[in-house]
C-alpha atoms as a PDB file:
ATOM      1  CA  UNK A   1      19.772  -2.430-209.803  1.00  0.00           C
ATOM      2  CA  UNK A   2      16.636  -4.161-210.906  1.00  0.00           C
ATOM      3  CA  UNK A   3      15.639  -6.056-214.382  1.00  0.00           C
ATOM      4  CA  UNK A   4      12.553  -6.404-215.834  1.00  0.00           C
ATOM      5  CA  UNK A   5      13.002  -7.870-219.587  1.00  0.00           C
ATOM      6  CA  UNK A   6      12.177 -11.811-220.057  1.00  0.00           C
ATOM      7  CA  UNK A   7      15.744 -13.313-219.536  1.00  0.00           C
ATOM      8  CA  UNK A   8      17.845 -15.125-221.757  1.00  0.00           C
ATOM      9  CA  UNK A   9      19.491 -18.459-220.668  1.00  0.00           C
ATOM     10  CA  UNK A  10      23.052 -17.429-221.914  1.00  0.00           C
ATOM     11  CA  UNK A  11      22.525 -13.966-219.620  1.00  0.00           C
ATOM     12  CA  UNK A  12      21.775 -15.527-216.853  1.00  0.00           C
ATOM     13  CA  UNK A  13      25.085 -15.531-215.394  1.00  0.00           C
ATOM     14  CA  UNK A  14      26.021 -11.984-215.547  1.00  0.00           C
ATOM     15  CA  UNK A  15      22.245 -11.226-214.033  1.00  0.00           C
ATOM     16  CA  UNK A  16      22.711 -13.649-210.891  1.00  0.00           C
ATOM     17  CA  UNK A  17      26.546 -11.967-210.041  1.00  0.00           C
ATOM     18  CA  UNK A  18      25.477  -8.204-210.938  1.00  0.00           C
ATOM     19  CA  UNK A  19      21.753  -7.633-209.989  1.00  0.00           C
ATOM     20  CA  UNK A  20      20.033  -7.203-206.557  1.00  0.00           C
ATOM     21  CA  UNK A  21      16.661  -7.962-208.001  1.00  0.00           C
ATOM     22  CA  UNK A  22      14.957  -9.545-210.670  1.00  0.00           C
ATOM     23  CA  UNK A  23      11.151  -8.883-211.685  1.00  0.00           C
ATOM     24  CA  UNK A  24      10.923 -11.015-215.011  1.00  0.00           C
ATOM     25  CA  UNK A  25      11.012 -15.065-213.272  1.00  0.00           C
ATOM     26  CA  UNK A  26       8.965 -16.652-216.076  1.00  0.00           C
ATOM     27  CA  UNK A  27      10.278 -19.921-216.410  1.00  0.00           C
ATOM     28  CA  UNK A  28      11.847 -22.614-213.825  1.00  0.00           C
ATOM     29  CA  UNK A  29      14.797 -23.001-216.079  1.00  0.00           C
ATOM     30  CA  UNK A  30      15.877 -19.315-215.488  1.00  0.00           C
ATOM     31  CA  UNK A  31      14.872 -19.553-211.498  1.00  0.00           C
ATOM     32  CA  UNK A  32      17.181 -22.553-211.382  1.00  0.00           C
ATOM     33  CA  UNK A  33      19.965 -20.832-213.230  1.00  0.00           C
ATOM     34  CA  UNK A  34      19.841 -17.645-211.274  1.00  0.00           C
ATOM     35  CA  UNK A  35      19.894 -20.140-207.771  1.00  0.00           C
ATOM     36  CA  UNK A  36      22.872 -21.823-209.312  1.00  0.00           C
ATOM     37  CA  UNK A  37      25.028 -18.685-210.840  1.00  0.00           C
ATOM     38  CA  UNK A  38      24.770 -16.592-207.642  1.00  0.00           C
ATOM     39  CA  UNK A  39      27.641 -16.139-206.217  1.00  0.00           C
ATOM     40  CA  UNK A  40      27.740 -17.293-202.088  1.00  0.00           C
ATOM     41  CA  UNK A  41      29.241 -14.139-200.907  1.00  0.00           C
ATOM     42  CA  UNK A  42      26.106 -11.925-202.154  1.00  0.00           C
ATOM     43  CA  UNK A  43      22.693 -12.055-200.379  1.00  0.00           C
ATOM     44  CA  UNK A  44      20.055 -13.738-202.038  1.00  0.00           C
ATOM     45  CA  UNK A  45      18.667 -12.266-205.292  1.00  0.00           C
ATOM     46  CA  UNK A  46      15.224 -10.961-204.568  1.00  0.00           C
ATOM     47  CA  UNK A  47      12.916 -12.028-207.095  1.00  0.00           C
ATOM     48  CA  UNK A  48       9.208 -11.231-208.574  1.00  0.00           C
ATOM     49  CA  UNK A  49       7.178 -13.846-210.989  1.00  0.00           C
ATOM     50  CA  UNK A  50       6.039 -12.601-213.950  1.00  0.00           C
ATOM     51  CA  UNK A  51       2.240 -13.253-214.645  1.00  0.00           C
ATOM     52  CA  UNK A  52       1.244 -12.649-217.470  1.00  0.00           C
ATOM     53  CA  UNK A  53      -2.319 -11.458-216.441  1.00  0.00           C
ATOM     54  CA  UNK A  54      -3.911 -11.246-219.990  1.00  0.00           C
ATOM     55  CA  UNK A  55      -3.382 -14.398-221.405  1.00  0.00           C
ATOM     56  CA  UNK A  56      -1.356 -13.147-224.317  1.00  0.00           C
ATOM     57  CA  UNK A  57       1.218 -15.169-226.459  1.00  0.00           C
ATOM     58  CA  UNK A  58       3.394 -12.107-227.541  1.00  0.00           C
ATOM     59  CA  UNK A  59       3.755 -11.597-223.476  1.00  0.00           C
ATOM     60  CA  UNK A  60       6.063 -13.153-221.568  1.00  0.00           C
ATOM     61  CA  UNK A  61       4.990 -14.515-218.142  1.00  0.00           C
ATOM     62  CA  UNK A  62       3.338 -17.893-216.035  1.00  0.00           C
ATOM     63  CA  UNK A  63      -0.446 -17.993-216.410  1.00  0.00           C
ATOM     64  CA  UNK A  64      -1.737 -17.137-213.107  1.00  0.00           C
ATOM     65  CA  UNK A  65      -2.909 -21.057-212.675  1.00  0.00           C
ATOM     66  CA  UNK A  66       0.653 -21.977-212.403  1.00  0.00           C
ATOM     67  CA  UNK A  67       1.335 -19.806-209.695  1.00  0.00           C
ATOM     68  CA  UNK A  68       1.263 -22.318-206.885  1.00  0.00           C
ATOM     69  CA  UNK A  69       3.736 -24.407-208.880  1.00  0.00           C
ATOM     70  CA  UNK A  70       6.642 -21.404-209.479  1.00  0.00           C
ATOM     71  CA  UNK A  71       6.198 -20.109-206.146  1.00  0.00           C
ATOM     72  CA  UNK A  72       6.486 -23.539-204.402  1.00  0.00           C
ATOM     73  CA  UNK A  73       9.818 -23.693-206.380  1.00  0.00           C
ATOM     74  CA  UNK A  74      11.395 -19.846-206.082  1.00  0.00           C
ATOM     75  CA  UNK A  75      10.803 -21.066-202.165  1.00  0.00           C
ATOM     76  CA  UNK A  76      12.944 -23.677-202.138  1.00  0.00           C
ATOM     77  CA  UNK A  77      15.986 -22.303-203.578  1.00  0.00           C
ATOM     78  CA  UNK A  78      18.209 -20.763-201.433  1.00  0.00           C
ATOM     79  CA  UNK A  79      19.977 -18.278-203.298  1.00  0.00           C
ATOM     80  CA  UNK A  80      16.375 -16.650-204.454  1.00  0.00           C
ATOM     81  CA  UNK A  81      14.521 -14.334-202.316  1.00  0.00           C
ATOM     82  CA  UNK A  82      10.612 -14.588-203.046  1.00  0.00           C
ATOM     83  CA  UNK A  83       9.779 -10.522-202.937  1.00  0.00           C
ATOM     84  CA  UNK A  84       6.408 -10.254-205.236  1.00  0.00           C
ATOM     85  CA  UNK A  85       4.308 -10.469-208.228  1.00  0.00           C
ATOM     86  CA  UNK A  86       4.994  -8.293-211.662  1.00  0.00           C
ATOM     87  CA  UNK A  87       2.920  -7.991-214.388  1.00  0.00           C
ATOM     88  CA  UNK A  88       2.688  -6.109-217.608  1.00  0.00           C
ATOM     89  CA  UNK A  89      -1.376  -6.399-219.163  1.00  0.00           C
ATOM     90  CA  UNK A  90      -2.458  -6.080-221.990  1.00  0.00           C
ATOM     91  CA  UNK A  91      -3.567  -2.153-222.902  1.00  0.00           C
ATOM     92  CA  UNK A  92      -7.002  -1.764-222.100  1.00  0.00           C
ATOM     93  CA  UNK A  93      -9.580   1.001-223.065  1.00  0.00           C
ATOM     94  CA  UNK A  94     -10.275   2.912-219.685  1.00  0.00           C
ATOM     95  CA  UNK A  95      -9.752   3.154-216.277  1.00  0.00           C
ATOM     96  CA  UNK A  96     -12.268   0.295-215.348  1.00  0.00           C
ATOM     97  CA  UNK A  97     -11.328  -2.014-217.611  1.00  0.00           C
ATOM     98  CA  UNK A  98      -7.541  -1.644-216.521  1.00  0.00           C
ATOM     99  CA  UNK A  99      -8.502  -2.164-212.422  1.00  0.00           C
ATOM    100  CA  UNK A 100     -10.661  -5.241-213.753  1.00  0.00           C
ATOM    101  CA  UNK A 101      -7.278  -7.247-215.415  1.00  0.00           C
ATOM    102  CA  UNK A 102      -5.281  -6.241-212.304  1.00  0.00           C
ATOM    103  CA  UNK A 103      -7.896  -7.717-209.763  1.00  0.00           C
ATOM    104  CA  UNK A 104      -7.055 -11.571-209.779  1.00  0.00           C
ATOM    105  CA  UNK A 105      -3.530 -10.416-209.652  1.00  0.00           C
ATOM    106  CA  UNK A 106      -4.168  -8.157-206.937  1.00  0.00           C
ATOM    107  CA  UNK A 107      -6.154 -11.217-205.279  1.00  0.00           C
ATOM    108  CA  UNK A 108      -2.729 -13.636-205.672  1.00  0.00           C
ATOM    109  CA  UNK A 109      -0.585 -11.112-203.697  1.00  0.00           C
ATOM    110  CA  UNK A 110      -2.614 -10.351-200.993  1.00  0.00           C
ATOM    111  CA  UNK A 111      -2.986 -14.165-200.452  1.00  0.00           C
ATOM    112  CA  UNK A 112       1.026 -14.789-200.859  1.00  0.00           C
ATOM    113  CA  UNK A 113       1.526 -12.614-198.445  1.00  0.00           C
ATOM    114  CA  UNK A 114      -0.209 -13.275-196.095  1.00  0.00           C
ATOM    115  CA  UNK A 115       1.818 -16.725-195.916  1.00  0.00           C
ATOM    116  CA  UNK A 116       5.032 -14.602-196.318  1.00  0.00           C
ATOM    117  CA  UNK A 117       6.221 -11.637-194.950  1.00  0.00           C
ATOM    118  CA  UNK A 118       8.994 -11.117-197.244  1.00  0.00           C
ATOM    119  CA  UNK A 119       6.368 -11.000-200.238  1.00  0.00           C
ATOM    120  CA  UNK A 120       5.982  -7.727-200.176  1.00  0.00           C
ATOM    121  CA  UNK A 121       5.780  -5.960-204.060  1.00  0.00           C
ATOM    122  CA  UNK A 122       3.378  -5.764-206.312  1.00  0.00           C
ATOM    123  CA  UNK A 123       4.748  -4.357-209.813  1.00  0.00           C
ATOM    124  CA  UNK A 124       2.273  -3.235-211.594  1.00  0.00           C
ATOM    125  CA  UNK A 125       1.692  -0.404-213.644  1.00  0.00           C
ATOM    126  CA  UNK A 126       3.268   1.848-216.477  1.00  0.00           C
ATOM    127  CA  UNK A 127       2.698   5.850-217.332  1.00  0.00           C
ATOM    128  CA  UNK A 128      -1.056   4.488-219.401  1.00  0.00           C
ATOM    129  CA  UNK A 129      -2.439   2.430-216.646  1.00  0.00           C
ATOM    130  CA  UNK A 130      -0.728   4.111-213.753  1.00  0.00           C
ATOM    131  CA  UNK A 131      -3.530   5.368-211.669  1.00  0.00           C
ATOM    132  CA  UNK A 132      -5.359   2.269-212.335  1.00  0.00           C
ATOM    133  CA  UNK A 133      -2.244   0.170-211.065  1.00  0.00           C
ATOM    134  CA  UNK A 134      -2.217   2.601-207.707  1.00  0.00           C
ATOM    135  CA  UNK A 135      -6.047   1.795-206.941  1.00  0.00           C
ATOM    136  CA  UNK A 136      -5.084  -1.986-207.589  1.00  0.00           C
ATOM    137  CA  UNK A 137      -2.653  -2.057-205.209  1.00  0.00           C
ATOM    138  CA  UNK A 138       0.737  -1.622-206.730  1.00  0.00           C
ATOM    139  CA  UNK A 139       3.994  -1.152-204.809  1.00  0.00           C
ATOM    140  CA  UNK A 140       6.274  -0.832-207.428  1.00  0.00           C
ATOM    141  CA  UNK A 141       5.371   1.044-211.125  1.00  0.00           C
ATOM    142  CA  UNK A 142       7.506   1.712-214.138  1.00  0.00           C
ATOM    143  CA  UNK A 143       7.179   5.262-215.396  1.00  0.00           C
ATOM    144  CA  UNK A 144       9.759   5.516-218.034  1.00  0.00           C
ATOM    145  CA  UNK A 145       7.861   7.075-220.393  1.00  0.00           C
ATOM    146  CA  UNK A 146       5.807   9.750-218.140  1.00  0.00           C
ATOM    147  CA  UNK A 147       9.395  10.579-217.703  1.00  0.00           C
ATOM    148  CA  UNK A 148      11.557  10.317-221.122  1.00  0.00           C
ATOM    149  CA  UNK A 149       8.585  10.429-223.431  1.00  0.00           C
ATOM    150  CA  UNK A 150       8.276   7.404-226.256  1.00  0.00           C
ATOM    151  CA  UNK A 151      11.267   5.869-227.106  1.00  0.00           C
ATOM    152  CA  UNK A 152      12.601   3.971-230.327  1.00  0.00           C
ATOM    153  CA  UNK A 153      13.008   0.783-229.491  1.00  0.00           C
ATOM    154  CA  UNK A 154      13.563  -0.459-233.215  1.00  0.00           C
ATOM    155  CA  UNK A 155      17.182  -1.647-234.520  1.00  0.00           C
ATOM    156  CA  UNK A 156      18.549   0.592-237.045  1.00  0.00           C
END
């Protein structure tokens, strides 16, 4: 099972004993957490950072000039596996314009894993920018809509 929403401090428990991976790491807080809450007899939770590749406020996500920083980090706890990059951009008005915010991201992953073997995933990519995500290089996209059609996502 996999979980890509920003995480919550007071969730982080139930992620690190019930999850396998994680593709929202956005803050060093909730790597820590998840390192400290996982429990010894399950492998180590394989993780992706979250970039948040168009510079938005509303977005969850490190800027991609902290990279260095959260990777070093993820690295050194032992109870975190280092698996990847996810990002979710901002929506952009064609085809060219969506491979041109994925590039630098594109750029970071090839470099990470060429250092590591285990970095392997690349999540990028939803049903509007999903060919665009494919020529960039993605691994891993989320097609939830391509597949259920919108969703309400507004309390009632």
């Amino acid at each position: 099972m996999a979980l890509h929403r920003p995480i919550q401090s007071n969730k982080s428990r139930q992620i690190a004993e019930t999850m396998d991976w994680v593709h929202s790491i956005d803050r060093e807080k909730i790597a820590l957490r998840l390192n400290e809450q996982r429990p010894e007899n399950l492998p180590p939770l394989n993780v992706c950072i979250q970039v948040n590749i168009s510079g938005e406020e509303s977005k969850s996500g490190i800027l991609l000039e902290q990279l260095d920083d959260m990777v070093a980090l993820i690295k050194k706890l032992p109870n975190l596996r280092l698996r990847g990059l996810m990002a979710i951009p901002a929506p952009q008005e064609n085809h060219q314009a969506q491979c041109a915010v994925y590039a630098p991201l594109f750029h970071a992953f090839l470099e990470l894993s060429k250092e590591d073997s285990m970095i392997d995933t690349l999540s990028i990519g939803m049903s509007g920018d999903l060919a665009a995500a494919i020529e960039s290089g993605s691994t891993m996209v989320r097609v939830g809509t391509a597949i259920f059609g919108e969703r309400d996502y507004s309390t009632k």
